[in-house]
C-alpha atoms as a PDB file:
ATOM      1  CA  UNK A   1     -95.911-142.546 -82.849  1.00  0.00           C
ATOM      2  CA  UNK A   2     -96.036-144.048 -79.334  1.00  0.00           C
ATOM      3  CA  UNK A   3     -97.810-142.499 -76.686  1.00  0.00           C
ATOM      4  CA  UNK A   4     -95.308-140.830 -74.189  1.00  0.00           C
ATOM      5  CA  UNK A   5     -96.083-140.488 -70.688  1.00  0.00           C
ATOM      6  CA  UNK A   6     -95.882-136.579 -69.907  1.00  0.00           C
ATOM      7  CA  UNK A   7     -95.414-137.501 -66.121  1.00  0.00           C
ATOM      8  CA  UNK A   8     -93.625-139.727 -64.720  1.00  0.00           C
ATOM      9  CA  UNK A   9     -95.231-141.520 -61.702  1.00  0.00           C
ATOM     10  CA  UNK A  10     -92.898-143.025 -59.116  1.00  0.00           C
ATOM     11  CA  UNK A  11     -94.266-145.246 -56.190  1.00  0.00           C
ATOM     12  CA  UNK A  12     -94.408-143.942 -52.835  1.00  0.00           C
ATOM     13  CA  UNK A  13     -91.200-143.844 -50.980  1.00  0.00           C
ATOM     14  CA  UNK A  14     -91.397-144.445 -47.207  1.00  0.00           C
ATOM     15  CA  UNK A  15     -88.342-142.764 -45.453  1.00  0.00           C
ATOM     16  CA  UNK A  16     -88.127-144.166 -42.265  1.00  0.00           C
ATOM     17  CA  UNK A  17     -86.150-142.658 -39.071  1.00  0.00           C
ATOM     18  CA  UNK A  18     -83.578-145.284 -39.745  1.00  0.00           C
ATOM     19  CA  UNK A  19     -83.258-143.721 -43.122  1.00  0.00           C
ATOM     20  CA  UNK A  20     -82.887-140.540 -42.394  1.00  0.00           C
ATOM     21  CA  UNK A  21     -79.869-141.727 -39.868  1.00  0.00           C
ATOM     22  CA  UNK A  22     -78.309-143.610 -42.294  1.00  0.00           C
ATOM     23  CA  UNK A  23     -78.272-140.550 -44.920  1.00  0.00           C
ATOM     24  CA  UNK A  24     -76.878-138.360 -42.235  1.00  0.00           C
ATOM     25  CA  UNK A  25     -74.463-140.728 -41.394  1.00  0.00           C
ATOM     26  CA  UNK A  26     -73.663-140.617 -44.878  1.00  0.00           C
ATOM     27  CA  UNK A  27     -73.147-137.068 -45.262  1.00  0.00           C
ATOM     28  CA  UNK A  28     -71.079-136.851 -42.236  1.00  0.00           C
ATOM     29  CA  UNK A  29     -68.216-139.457 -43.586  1.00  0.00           C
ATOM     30  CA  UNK A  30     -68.447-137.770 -46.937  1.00  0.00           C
ATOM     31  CA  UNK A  31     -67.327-134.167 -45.418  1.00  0.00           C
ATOM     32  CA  UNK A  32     -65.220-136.277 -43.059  1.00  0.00           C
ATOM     33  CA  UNK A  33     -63.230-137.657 -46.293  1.00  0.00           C
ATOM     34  CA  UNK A  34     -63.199-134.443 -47.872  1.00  0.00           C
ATOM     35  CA  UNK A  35     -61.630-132.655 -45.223  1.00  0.00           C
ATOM     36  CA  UNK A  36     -58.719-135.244 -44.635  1.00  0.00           C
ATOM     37  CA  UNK A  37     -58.563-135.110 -48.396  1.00  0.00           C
ATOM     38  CA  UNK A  38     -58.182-130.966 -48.317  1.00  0.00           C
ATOM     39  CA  UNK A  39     -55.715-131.446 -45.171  1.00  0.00           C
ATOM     40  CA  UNK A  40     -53.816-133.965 -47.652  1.00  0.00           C
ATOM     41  CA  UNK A  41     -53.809-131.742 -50.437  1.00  0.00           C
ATOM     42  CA  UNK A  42     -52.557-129.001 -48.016  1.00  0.00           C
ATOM     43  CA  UNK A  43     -49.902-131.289 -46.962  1.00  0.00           C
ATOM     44  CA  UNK A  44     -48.560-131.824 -50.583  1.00  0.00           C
ATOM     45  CA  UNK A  45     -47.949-128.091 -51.290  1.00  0.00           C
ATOM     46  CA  UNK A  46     -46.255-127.548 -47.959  1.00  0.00           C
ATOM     47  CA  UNK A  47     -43.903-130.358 -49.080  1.00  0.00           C
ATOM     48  CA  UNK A  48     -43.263-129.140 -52.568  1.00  0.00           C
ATOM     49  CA  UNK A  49     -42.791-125.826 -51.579  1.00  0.00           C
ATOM     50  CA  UNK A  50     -40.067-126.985 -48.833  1.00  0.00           C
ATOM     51  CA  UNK A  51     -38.553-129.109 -51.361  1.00  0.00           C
ATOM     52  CA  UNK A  52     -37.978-126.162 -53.671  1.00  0.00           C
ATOM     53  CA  UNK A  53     -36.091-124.432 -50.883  1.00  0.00           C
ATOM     54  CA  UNK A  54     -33.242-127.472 -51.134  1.00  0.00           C
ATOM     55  CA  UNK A  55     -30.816-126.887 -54.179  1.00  0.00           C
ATOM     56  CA  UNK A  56     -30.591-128.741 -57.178  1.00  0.00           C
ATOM     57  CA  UNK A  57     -28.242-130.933 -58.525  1.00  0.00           C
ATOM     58  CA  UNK A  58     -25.149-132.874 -57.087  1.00  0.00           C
ATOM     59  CA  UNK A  59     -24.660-136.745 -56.973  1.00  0.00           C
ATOM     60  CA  UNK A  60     -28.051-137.714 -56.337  1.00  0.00           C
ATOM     61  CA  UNK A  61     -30.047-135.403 -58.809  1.00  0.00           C
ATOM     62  CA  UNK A  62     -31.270-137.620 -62.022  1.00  0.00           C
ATOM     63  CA  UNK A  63     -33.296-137.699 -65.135  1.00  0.00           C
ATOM     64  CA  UNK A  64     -36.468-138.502 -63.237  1.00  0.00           C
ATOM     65  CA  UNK A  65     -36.295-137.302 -59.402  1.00  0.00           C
ATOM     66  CA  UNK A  66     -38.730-134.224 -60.215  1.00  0.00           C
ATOM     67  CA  UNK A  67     -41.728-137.368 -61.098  1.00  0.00           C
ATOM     68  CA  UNK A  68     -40.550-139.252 -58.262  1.00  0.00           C
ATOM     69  CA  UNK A  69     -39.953-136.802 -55.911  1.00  0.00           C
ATOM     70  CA  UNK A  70     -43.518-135.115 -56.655  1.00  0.00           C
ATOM     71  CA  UNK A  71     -45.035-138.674 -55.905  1.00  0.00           C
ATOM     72  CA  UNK A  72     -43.118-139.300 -52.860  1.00  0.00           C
ATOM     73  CA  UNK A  73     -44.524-135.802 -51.541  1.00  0.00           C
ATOM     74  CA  UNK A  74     -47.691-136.991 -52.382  1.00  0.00           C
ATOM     75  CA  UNK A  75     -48.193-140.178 -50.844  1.00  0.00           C
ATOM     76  CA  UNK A  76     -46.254-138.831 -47.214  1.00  0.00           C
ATOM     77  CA  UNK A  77     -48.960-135.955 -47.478  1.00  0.00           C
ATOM     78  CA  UNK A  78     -51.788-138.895 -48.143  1.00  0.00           C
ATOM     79  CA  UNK A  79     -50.345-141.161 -44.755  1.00  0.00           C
ATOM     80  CA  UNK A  80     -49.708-137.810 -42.840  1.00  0.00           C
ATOM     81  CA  UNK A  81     -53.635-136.810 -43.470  1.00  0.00           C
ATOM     82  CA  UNK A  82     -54.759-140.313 -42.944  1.00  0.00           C
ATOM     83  CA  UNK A  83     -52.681-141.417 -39.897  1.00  0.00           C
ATOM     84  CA  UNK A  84     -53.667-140.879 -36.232  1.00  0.00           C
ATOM     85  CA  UNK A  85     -56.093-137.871 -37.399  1.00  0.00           C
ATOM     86  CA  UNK A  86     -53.583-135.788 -39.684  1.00  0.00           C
ATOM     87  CA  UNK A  87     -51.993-132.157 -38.345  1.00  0.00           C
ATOM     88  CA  UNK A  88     -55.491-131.448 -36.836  1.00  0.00           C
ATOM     89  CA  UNK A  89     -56.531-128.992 -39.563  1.00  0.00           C
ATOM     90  CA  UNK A  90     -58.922-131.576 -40.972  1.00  0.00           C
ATOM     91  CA  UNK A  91     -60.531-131.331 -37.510  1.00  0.00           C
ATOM     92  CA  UNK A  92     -60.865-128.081 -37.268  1.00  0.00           C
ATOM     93  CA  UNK A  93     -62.645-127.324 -41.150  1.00  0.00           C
ATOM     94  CA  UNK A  94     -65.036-130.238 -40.031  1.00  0.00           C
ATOM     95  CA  UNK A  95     -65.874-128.918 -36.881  1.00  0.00           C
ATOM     96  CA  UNK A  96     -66.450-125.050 -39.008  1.00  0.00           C
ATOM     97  CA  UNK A  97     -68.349-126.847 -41.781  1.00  0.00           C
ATOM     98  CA  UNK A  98     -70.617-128.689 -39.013  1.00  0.00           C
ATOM     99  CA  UNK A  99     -70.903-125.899 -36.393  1.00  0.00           C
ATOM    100  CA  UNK A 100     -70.039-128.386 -33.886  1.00  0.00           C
ATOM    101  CA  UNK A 101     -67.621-126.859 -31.989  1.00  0.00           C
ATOM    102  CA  UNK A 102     -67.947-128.950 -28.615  1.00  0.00           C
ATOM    103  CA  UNK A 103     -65.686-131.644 -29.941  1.00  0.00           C
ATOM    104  CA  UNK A 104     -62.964-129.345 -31.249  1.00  0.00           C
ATOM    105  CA  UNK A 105     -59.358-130.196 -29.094  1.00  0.00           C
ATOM    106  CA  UNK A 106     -57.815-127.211 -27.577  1.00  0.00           C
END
C-alpha cells in the first residue's frame, strides 16, 4: 500500500487588500444578479397570472400558444428586470440584503 498523506499541506496564501476588494466586489454583483433575477422571476408570475384573467379561445387561440405564450412572458419579464434598473423592487431587496439604505430612491 502507498503511504497516504493524513494532512494535506497547502502553501501559504497571501490575501492582499486588493484581494479582499476584488472578492467583495464579487459578492456584491453576485447579490446584484440575484436580485434582478428574483425581480425577473417576480415579473413572470405577474404576467401569467394577468394572462389567465384574458379568456380563452377565439381566432387566434392554437395548438401551441400556452408554450409560446409562457416564453413570451418570460423573456418581457427578463428585459423588464434587466432594462433601465427593472420596477425598482430589485433595488429595494439589495439595499435590505446589504443594509445600505442611503442609496435607496424615494
Amino acid at each position: 500500500m502507498e503511504n497516504i498523506p493524513t494532512t494535506y499541506q497547502r502553501p501559504l496564501e497571501i490575501i492582499t487588500e486588493k484581494d479582499v476588494g476584488k472578492r467583495v466586489t464579487d459578492q456584491d454583483d453576485q447579490v446584484k444578479k440575484a436580485c434582478a433575477d428574483f425581480e425577473s422571476i417576480f415579473l413572470y408570475y405577474l404576467l401569467k397570472t394577468m394572462r389567465e384573467t384574458v379568456p380563452r379561445g377565439g381566432v387566434f387561440s392554437a395548438a401551441g400558444e400556452s408554450a409560446h405564450t409562457a416564453c413570451f412572458d418570460l423573456k418581457i419579464a427578463e428585459d423588464l428586470a434587466r432594462k433601465g434598473g427593472g420596477i425598482g423592487l430589485q433595488d429595494m431587496i439589495y439595499h435590505q440584503l446589504t443594509n445600505s439604505h442611503e442609496g435607496v430612491k424615494k
